[in-house]
PDB file of N, CA and C in Angstrom:
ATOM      1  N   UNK A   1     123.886  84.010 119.173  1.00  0.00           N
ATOM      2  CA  UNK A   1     123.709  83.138 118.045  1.00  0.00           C
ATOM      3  C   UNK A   1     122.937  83.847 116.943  1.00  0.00           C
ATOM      4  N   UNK A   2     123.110  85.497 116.932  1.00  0.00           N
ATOM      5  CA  UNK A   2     122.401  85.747 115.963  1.00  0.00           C
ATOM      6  C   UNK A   2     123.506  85.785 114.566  1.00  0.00           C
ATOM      7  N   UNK A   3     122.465  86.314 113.336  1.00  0.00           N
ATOM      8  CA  UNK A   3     123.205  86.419 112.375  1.00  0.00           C
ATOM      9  C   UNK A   3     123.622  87.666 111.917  1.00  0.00           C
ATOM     10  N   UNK A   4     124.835  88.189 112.022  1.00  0.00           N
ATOM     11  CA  UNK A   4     124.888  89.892 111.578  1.00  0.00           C
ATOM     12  C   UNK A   4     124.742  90.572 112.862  1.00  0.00           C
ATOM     13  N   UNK A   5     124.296  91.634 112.140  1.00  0.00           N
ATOM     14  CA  UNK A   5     124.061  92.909 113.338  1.00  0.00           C
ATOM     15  C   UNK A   5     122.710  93.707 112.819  1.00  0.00           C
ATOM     16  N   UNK A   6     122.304  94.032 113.603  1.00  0.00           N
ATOM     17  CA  UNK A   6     121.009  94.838 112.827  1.00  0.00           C
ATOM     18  C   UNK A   6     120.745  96.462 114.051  1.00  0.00           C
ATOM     19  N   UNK A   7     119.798  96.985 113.542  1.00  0.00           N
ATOM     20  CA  UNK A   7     119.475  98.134 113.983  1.00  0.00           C
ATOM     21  C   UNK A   7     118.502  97.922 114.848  1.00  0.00           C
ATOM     22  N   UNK A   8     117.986  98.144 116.178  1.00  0.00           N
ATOM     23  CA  UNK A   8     116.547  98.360 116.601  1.00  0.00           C
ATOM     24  C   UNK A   8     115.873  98.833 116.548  1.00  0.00           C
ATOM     25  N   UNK A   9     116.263 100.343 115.718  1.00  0.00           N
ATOM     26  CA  UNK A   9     115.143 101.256 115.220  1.00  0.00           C
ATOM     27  C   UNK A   9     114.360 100.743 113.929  1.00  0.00           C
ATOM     28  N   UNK A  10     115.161 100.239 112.963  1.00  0.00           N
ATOM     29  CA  UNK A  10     114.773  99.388 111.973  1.00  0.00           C
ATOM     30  C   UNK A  10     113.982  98.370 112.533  1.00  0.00           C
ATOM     31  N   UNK A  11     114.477  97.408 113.131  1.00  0.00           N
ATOM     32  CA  UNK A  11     113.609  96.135 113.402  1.00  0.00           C
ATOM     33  C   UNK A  11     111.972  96.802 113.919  1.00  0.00           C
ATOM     34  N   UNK A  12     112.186  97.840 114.602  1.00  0.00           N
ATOM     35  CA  UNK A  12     110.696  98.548 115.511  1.00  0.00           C
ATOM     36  C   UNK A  12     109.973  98.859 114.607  1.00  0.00           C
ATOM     37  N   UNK A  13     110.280  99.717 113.400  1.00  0.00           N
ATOM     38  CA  UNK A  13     109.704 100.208 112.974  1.00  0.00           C
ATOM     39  C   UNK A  13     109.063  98.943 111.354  1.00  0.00           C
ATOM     40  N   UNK A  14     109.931  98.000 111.534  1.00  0.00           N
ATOM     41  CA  UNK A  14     108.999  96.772 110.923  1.00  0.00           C
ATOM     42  C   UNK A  14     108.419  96.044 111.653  1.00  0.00           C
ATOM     43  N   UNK A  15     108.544  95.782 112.919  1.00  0.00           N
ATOM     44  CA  UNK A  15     107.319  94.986 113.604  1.00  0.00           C
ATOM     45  C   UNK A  15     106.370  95.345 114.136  1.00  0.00           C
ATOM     46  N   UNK A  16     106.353  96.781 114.720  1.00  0.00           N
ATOM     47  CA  UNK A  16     105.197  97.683 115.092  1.00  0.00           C
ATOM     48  C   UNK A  16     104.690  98.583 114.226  1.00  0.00           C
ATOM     49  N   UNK A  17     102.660  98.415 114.644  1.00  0.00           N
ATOM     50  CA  UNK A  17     101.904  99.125 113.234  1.00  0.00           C
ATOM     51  C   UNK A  17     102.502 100.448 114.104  1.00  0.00           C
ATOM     52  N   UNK A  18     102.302 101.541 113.217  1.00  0.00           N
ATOM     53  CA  UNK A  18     102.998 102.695 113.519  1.00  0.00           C
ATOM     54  C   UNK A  18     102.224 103.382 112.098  1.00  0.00           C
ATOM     55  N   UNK A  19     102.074 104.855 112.404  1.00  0.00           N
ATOM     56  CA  UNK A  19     101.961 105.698 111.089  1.00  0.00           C
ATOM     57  C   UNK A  19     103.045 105.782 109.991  1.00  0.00           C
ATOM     58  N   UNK A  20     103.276 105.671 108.514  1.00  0.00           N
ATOM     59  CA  UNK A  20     103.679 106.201 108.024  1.00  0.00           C
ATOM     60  C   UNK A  20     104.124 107.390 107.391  1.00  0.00           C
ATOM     61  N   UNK A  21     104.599 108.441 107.568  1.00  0.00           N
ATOM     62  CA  UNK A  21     104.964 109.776 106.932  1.00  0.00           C
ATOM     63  C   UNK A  21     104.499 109.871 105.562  1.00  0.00           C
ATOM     64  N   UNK A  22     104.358 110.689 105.206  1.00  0.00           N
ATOM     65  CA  UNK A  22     104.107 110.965 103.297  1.00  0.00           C
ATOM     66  C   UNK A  22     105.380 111.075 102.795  1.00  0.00           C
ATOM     67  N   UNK A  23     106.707 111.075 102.967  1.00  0.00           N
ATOM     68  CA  UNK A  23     108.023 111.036 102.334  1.00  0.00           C
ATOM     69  C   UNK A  23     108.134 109.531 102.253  1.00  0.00           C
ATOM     70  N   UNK A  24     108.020 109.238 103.517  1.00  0.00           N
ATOM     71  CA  UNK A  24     108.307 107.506 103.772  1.00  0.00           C
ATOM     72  C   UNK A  24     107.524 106.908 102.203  1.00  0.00           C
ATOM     73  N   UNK A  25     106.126 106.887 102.487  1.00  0.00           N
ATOM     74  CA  UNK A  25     105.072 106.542 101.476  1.00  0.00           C
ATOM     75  C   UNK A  25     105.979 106.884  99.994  1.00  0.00           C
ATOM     76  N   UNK A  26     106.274 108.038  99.772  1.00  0.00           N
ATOM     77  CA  UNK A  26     106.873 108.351  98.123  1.00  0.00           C
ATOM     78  C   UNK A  26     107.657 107.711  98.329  1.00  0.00           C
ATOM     79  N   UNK A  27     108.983 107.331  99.200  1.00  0.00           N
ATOM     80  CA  UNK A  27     109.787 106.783  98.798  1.00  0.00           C
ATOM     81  C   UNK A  27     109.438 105.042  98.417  1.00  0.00           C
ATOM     82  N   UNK A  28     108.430 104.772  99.428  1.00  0.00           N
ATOM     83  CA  UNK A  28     108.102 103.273  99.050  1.00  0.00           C
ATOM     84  C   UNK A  28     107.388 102.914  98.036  1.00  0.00           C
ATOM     85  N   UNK A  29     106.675 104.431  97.537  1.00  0.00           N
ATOM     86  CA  UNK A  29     106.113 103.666  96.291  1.00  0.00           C
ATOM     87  C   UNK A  29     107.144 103.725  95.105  1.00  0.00           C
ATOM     88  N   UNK A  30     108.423 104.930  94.838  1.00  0.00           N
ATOM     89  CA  UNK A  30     109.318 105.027  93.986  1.00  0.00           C
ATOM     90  C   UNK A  30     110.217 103.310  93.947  1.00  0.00           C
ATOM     91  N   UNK A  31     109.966 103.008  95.156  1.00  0.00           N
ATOM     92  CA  UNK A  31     110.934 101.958  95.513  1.00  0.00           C
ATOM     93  C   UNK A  31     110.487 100.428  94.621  1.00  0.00           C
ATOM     94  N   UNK A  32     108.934 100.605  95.190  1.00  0.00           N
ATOM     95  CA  UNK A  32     108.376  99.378  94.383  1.00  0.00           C
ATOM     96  C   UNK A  32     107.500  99.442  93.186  1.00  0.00           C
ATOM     97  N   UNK A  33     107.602 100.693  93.233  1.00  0.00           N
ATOM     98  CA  UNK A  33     106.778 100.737  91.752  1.00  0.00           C
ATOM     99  C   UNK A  33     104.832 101.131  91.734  1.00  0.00           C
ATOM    100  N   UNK A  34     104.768 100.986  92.981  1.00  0.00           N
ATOM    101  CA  UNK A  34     103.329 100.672  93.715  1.00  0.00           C
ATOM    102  C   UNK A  34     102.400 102.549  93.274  1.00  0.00           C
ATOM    103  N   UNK A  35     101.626 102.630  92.808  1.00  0.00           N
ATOM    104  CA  UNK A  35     101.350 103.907  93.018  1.00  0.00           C
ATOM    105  C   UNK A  35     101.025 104.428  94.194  1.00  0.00           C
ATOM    106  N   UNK A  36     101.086 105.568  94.581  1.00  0.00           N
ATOM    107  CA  UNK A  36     100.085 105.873  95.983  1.00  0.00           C
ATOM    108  C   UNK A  36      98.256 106.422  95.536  1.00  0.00           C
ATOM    109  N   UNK A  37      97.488 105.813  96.565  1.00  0.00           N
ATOM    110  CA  UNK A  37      96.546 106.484  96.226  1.00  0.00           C
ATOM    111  C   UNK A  37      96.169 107.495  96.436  1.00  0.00           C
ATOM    112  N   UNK A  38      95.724 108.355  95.566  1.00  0.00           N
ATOM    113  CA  UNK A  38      95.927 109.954  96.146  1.00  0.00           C
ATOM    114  C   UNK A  38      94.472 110.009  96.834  1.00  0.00           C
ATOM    115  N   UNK A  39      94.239 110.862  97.998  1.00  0.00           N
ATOM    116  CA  UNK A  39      93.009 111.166  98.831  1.00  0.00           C
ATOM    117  C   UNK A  39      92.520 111.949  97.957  1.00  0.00           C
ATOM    118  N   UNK A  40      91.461 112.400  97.689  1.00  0.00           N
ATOM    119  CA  UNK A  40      90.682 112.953  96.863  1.00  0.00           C
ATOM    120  C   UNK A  40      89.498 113.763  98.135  1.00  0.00           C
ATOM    121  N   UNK A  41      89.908 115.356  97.834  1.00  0.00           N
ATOM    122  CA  UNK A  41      88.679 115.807  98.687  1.00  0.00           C
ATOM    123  C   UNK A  41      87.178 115.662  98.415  1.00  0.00           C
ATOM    124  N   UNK A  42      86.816 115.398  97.113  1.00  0.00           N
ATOM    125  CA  UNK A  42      85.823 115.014  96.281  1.00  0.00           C
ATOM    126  C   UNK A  42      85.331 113.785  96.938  1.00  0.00           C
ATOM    127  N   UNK A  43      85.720 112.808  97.292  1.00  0.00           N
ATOM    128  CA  UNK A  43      85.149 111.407  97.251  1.00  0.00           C
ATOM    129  C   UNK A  43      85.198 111.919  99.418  1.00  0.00           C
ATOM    130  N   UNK A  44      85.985 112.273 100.035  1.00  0.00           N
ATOM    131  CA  UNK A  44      85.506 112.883 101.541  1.00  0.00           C
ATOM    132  C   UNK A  44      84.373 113.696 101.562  1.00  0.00           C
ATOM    133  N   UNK A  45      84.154 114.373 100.939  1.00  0.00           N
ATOM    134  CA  UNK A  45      83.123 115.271 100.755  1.00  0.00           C
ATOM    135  C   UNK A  45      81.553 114.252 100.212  1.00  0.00           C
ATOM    136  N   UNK A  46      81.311 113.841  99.333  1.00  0.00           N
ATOM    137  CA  UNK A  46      80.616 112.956  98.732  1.00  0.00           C
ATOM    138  C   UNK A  46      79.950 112.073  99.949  1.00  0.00           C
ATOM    139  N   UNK A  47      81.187 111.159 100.761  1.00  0.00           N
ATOM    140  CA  UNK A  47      80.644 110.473 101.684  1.00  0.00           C
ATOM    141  C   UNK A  47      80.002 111.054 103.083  1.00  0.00           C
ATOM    142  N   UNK A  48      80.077 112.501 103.407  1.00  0.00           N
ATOM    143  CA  UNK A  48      79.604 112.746 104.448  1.00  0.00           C
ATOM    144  C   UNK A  48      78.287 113.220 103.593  1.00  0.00           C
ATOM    145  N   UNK A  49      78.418 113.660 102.308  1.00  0.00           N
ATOM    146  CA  UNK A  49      76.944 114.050 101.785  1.00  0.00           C
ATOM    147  C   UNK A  49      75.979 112.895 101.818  1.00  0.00           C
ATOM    148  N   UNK A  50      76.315 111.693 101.706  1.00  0.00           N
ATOM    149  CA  UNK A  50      75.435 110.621 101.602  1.00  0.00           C
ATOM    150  C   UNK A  50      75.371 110.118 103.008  1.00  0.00           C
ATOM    151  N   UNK A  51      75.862 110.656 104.238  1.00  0.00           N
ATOM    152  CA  UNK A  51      75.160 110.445 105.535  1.00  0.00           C
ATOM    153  C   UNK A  51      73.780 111.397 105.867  1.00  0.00           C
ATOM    154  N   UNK A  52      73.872 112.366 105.375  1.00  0.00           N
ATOM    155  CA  UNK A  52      72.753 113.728 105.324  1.00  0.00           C
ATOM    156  C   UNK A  52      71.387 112.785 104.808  1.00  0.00           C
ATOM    157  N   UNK A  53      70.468 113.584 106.144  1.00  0.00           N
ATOM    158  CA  UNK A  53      69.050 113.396 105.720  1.00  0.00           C
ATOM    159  C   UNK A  53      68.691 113.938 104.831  1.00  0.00           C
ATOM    160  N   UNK A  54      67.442 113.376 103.921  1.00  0.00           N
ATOM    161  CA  UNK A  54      67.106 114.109 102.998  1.00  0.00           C
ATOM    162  C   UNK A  54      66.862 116.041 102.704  1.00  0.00           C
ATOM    163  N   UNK A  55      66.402 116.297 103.533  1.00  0.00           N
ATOM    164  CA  UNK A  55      65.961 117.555 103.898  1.00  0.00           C
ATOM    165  C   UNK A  55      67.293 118.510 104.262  1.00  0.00           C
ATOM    166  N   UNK A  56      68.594 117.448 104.697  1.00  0.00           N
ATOM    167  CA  UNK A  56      69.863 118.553 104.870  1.00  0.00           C
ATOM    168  C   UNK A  56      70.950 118.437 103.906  1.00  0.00           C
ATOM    169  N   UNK A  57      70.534 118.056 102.691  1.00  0.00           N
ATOM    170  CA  UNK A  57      70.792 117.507 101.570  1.00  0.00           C
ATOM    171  C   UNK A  57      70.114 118.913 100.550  1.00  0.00           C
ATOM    172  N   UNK A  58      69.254 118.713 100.775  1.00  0.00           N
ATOM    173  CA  UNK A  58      68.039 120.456  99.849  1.00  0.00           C
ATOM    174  C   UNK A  58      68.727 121.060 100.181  1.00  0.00           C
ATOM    175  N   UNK A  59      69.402 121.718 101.965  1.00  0.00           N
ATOM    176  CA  UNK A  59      70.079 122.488 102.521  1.00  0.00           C
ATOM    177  C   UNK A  59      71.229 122.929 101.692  1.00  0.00           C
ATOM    178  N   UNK A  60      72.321 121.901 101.823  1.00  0.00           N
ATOM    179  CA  UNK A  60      73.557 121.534 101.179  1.00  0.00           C
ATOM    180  C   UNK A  60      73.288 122.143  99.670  1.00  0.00           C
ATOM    181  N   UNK A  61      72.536 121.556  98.848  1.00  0.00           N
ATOM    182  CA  UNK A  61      72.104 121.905  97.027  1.00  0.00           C
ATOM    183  C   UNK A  61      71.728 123.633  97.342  1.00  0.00           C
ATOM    184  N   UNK A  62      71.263 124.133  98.279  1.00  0.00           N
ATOM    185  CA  UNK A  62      71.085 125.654  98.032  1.00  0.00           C
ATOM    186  C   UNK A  62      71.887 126.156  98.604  1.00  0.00           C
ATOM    187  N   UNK A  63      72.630 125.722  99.190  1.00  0.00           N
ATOM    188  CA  UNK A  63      73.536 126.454  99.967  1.00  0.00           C
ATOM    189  C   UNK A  63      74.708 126.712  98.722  1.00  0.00           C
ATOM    190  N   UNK A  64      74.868 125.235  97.782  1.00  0.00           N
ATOM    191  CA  UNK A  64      75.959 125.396  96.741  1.00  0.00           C
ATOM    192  C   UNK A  64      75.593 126.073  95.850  1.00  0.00           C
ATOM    193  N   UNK A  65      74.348 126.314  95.315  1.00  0.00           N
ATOM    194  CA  UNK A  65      73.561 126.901  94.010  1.00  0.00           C
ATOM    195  C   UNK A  65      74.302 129.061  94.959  1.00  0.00           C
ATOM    196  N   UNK A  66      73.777 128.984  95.916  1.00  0.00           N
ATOM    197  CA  UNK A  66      73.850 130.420  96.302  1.00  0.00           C
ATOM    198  C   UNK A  66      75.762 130.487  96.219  1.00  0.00           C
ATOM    199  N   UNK A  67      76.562 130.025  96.573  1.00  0.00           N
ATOM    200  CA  UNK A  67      77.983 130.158  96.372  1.00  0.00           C
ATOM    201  C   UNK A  67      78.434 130.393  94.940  1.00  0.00           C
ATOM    202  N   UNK A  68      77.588 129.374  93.920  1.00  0.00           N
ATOM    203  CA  UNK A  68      78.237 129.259  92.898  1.00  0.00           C
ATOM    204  C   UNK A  68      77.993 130.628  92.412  1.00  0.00           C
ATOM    205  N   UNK A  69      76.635 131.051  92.166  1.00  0.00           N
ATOM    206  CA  UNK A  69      76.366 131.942  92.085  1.00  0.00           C
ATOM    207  C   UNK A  69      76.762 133.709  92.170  1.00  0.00           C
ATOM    208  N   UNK A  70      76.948 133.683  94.019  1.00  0.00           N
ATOM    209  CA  UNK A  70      78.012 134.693  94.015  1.00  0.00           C
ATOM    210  C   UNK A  70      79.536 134.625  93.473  1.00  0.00           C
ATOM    211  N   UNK A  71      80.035 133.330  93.017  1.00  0.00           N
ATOM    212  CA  UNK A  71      81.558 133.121  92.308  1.00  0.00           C
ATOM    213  C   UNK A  71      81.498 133.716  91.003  1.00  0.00           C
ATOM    214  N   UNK A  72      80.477 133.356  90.163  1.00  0.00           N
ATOM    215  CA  UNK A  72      79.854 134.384  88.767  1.00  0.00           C
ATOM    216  C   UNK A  72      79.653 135.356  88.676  1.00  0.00           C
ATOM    217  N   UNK A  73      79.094 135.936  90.219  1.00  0.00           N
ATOM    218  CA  UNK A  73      79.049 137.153  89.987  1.00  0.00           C
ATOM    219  C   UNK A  73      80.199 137.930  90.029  1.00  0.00           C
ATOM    220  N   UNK A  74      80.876 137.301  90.896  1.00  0.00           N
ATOM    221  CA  UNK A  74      82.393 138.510  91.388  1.00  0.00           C
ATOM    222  C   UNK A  74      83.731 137.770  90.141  1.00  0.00           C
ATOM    223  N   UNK A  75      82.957 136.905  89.017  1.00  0.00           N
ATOM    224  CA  UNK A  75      84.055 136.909  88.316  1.00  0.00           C
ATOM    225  C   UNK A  75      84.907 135.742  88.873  1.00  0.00           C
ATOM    226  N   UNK A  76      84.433 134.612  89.863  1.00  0.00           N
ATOM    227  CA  UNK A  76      85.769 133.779  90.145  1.00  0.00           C
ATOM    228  C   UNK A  76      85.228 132.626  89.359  1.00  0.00           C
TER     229      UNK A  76
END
């Protein structure tokens, strides 16, 4: 008594949470118009800095001051 015919790979993959692919994602946002949000290594980075104790935080700030540093020097 159903209606039609359908797929079971289709039906599975709408009723079970499951990962999405990043093709899947472009195509669904081309589809609806939806943007994707892009991950940003900036804002990952940021949040593990604001788990850091104060003191591994100083760490972190000299550790970047000494990188940037050698990048100026060698010209990058």
């Amino acid at each position: 008594m159903g209606v039609g015919t359908y797929d079971r790979s289709k039906v599975q993959k709408m009723t079970v949470k499951r990962k999405v692919s990043k093709a899947e994602a472009e195509a669904i946002s081309t589809i609806t118009g939806f943007a994707l949000t892009p991950q940003t290594e900036g804002a990952d980075l940021l949040r593990k800095y604001q788990q850091l104790r104060p003191d591994q935080r100083t760490a972190v700030a000299r550790l970047l001051d000494v990188m940037l540093a050698e990048g100026k020097a060698s010209g990058q």
